[in-house]
Protein backbone atom coordinates (compact mmCIF):
# COMPACT_ATOMS: atom_id res chain seq x y z
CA UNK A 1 81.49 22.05 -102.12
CA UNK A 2 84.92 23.59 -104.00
CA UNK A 3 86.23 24.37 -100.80
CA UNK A 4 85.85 20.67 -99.39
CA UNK A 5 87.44 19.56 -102.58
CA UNK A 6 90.40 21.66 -102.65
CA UNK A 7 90.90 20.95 -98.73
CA UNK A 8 90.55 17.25 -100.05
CA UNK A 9 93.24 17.92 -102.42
CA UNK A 10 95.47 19.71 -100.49
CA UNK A 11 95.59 17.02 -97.84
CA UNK A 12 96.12 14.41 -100.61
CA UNK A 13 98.86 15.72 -101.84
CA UNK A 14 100.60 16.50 -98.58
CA UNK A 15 99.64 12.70 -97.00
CA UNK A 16 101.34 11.48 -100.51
CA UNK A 17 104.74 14.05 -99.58
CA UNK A 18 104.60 12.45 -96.05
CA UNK A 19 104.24 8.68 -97.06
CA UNK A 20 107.48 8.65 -99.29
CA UNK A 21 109.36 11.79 -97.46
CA UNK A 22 112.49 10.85 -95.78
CA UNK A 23 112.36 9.35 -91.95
CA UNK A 24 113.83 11.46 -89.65
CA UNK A 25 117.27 9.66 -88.50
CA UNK A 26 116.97 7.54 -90.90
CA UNK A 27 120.31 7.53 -91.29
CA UNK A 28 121.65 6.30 -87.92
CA UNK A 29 124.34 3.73 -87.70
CA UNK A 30 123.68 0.37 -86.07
CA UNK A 31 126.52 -1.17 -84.02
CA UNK A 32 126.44 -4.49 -82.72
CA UNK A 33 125.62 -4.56 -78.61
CA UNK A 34 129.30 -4.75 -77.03
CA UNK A 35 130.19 -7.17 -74.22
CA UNK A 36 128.07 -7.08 -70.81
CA UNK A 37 130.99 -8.04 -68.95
CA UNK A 38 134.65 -8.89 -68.79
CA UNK A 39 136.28 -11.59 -67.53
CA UNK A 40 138.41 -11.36 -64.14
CA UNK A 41 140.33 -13.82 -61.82
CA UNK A 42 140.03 -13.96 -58.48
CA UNK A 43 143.21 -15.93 -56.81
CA UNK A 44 142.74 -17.90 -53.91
CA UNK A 45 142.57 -15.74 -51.06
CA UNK A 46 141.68 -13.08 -53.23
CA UNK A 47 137.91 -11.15 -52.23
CA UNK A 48 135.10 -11.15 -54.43
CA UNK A 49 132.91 -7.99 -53.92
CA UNK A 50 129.54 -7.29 -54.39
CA UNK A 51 130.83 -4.56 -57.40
CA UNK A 52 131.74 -7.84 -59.41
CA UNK A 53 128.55 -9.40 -59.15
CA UNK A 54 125.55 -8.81 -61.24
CA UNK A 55 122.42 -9.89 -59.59
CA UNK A 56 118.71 -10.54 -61.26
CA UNK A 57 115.53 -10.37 -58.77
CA UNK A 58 111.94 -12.08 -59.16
CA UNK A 59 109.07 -11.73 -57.42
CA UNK A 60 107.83 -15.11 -56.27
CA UNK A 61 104.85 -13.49 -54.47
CA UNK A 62 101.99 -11.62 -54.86
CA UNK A 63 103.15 -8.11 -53.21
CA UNK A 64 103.41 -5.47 -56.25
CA UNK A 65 107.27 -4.05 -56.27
CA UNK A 66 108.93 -6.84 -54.08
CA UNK A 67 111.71 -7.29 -56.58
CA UNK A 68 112.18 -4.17 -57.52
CA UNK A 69 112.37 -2.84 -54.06
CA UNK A 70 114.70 -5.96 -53.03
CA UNK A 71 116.77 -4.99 -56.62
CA UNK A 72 117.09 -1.50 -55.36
CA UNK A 73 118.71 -2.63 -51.55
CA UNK A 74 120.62 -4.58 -53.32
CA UNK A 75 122.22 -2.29 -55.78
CA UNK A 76 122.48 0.27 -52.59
CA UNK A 77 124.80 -2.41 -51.24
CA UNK A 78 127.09 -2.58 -54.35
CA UNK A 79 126.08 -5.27 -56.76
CA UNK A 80 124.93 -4.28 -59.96
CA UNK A 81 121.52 -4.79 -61.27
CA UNK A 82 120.49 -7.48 -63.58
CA UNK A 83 116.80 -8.33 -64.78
CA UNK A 84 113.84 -7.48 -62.94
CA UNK A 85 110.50 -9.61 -63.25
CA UNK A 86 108.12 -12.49 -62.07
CA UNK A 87 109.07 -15.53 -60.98
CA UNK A 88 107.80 -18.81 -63.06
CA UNK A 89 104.63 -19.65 -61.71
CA UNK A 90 105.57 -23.31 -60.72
CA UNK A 91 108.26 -21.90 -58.30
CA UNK A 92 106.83 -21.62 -54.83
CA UNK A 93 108.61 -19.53 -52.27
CA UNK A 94 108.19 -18.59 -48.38
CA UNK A 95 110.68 -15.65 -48.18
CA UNK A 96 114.19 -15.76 -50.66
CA UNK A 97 115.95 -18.08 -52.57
CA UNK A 98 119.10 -17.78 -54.25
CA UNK A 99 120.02 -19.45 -57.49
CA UNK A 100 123.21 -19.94 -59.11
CA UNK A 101 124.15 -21.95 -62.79
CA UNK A 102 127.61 -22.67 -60.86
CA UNK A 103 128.03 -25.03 -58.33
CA UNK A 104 129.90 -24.23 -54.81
CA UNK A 105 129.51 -20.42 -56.56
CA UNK A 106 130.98 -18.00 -54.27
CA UNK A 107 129.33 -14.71 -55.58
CA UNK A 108 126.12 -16.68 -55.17
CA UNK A 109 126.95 -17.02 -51.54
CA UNK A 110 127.84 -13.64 -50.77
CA UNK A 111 124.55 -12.53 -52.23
CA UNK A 112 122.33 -15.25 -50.63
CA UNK A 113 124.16 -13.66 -47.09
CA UNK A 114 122.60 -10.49 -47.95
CA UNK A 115 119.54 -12.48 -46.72
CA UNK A 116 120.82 -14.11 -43.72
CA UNK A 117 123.31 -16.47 -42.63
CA UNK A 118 120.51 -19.49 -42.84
CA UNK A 119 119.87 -18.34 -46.30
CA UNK A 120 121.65 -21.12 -49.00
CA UNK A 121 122.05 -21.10 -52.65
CA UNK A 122 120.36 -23.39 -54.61
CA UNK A 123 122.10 -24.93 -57.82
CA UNK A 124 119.50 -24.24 -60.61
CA UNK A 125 120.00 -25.51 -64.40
CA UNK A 126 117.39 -22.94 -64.82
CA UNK A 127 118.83 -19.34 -65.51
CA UNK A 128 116.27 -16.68 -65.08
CA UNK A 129 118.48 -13.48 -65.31
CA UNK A 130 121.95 -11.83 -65.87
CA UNK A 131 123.85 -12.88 -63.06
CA UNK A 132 122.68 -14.51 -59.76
CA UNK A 133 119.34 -15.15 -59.01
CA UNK A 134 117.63 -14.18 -56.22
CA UNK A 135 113.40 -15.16 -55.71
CA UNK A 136 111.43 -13.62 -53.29
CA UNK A 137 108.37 -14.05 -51.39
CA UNK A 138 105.85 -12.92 -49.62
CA UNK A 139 107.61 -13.46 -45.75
CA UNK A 140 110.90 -11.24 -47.09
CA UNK A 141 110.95 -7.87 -45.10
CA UNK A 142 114.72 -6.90 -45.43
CA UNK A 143 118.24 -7.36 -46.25
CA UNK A 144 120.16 -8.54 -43.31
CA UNK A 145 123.46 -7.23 -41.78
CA UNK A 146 125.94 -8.52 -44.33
CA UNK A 147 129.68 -8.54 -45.65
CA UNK A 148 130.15 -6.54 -48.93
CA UNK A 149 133.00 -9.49 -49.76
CA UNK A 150 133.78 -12.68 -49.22
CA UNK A 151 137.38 -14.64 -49.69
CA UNK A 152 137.23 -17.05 -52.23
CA UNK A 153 139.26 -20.54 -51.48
CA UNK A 154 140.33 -21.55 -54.91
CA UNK A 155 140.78 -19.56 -58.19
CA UNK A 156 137.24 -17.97 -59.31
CA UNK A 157 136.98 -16.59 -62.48
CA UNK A 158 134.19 -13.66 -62.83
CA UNK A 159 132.49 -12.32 -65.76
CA UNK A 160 132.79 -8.78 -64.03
CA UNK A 161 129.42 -6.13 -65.19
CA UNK A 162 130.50 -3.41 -67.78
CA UNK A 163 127.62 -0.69 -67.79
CA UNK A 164 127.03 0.10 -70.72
CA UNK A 165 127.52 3.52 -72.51
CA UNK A 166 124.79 5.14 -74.84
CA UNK A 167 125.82 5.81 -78.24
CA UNK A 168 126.92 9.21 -79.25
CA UNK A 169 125.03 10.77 -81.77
């Protein structure tokens, strides 16, 4: 019985050192998150490429790893990933649609022909993601055959991706 007691002791005391001991990195410095972008023009008859355009994917079907599959082709083609998810669930859709906050948006276009020349971008008020939007369903198999750029025909101005750097301790 003095044994169990002093165990009980012992452990006491050294729960009581560990409650108010100092946290490991407890002393790190917070910095405010920088900018996820800068901004760039685009002249007329300038290109836009797919390096300038950050593009978020949701899976408006039921196949497990659509989006991020579709995210991954995507980023193998140059754009730059944005947010990965599920779609809202009142949003029904065959095989891809592309949404854009900016009307006549020409970085929406040259994503949405990523998808096929038939493929057209939808003016949303709804933003889902960083970037463009792209939705995909169940009948979407594969990117298409597509340009990497596309000219613009008036001034664009782009909020161009920064990727962010860690911290260094």
């Amino acid at each position: 019985m003095l044994a169990l007691t002093g165990v009980l002791v012992v452990g006491a005391v050294w729960g009581w050192r560990s409650l108010f001991a100092e946290v490991p990195g407890g002393g790190l410095i917070v910095t405010e998150p920088g900018p996820t972008c800068t901004t760039e023009q685009v002249e007329a008859g300038g290109k836009v490429r797919a390096k300038q355009i950050r593009v978020s994917v949701f899976n408006g079907g039921t196949r497990t790893g659509l989006a991020g599959e579709t995210l991954d082709a995507l980023m193998e083609r140059g754009f730059v990933g944005g947010d990965l998810g599920n779609a809202p669930s009142d949003v029904k859709v065959r095989r891809v649609q592309v949404w854009s906050t900016i009307e006549n948006d020409p970085a929406a276009r040259l994503v949405a022909l990523q998808f096929g020349k038939d493929v057209k971008v939808r003016f949303s008020d709804e933003d889902l993601g960083d970037g463009v939007d792209v939705i995909v369903g169940n009948g979407f198999e594969r990117l298409s055959k597509a340009p990497r750029s596309l000219t613009v025909k008036k001034p664009q101005e782009y909020c161009v991706p920064v990727e962010s750097v860690p911290p260094v301790d």
